[in-house]
Protein backbone atom coordinates (compact mmCIF):
# COMPACT_ATOMS: atom_id res chain seq x y z
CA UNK A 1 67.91 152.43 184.08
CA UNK A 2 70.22 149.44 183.52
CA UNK A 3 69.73 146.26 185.05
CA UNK A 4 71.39 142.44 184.98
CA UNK A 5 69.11 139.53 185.30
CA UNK A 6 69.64 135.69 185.69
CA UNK A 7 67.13 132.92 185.24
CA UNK A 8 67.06 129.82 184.89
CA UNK A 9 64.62 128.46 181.86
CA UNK A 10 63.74 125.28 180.97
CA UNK A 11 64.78 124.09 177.47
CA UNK A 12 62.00 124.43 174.90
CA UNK A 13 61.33 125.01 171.81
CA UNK A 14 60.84 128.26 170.82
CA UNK A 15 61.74 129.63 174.87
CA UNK A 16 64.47 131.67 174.01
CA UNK A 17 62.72 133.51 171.08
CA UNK A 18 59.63 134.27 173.44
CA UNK A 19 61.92 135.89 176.73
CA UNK A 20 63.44 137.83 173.99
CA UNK A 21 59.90 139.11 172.30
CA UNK A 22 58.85 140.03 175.98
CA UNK A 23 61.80 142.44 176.75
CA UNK A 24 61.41 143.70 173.41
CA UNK A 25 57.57 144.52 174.02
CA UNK A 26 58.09 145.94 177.46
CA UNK A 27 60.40 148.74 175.47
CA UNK A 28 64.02 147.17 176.99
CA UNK A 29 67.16 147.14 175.38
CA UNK A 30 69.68 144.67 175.64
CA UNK A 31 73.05 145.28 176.14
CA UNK A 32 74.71 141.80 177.03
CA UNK A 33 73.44 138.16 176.40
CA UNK A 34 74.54 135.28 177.57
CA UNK A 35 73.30 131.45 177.40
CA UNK A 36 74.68 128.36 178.76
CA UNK A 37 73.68 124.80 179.16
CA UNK A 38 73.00 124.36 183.50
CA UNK A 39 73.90 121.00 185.69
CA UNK A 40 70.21 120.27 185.62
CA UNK A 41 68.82 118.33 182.55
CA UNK A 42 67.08 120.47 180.12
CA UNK A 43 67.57 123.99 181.30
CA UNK A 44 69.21 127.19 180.50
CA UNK A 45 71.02 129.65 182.93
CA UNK A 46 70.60 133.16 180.74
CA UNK A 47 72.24 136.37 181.77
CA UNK A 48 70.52 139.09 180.62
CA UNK A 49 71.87 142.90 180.57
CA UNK A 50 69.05 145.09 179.96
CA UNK A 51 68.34 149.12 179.72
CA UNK A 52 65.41 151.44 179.63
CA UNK A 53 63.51 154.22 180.95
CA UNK A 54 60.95 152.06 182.40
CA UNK A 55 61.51 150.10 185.62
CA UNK A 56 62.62 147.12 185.87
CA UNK A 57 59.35 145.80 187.41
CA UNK A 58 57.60 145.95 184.53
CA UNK A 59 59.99 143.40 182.39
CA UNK A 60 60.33 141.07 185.86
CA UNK A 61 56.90 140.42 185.85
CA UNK A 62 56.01 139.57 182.48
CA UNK A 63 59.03 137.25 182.21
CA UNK A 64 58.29 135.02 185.29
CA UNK A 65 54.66 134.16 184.07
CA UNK A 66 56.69 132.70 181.15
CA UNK A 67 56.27 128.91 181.91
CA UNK A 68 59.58 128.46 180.88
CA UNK A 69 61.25 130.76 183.71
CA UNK A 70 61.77 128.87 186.64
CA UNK A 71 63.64 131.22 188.36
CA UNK A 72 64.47 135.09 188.15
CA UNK A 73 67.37 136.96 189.92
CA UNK A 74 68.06 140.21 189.60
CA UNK A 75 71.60 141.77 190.03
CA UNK A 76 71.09 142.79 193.51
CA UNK A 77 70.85 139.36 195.01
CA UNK A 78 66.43 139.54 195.19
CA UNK A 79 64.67 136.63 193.45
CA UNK A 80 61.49 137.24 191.81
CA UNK A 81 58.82 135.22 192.62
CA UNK A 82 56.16 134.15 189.97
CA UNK A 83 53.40 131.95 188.82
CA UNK A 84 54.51 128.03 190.09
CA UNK A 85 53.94 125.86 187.60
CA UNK A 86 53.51 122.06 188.29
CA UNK A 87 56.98 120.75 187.41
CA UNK A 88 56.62 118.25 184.35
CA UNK A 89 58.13 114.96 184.42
């Protein structure tokens, strides 16, 4: 199954390195990668292009407990909601 996500993460250290360790351990592929600095201060908007066996389920939720992943869309338009963390100032 091959699937395209978008989220927007805030800018950390050590954020990208952790999204990428969680597709990795939820047995994912990816095929395309993409990064760029978003409007808002201190965030990322990251395209990712990912494959597996496994649905795509599994990988959404793990990545929007991340604190760092504000918001998830998949490639069909439907936003993933997750845990909603108190926005830090």
């Amino acid at each position: 199954m091959k699937a395209s996500l978008t989220m927007l993460v805030r800018q950390q250290l050590g954020c990208l390195e952790r999204i990428l360790r969680v597709v990795r351990h939820r047995g994912f592929t990816i095929n395309d990668l993409s990064v760029t600095p978003d409007a808002l201060a201190n965030h990322y908007v990251m395209t990712l292009s990912v494959e597996s066996s496994r649905g795509i389920n599994l990988l959404t939720n793990q990545l929007v407990k991340l604190f760092e992943v504000e918001e998830l869309t998949l490639d069909s338009g439907q936003k993933v909601k997750g845990v909603n963390y108190a926005k830090s100032a």
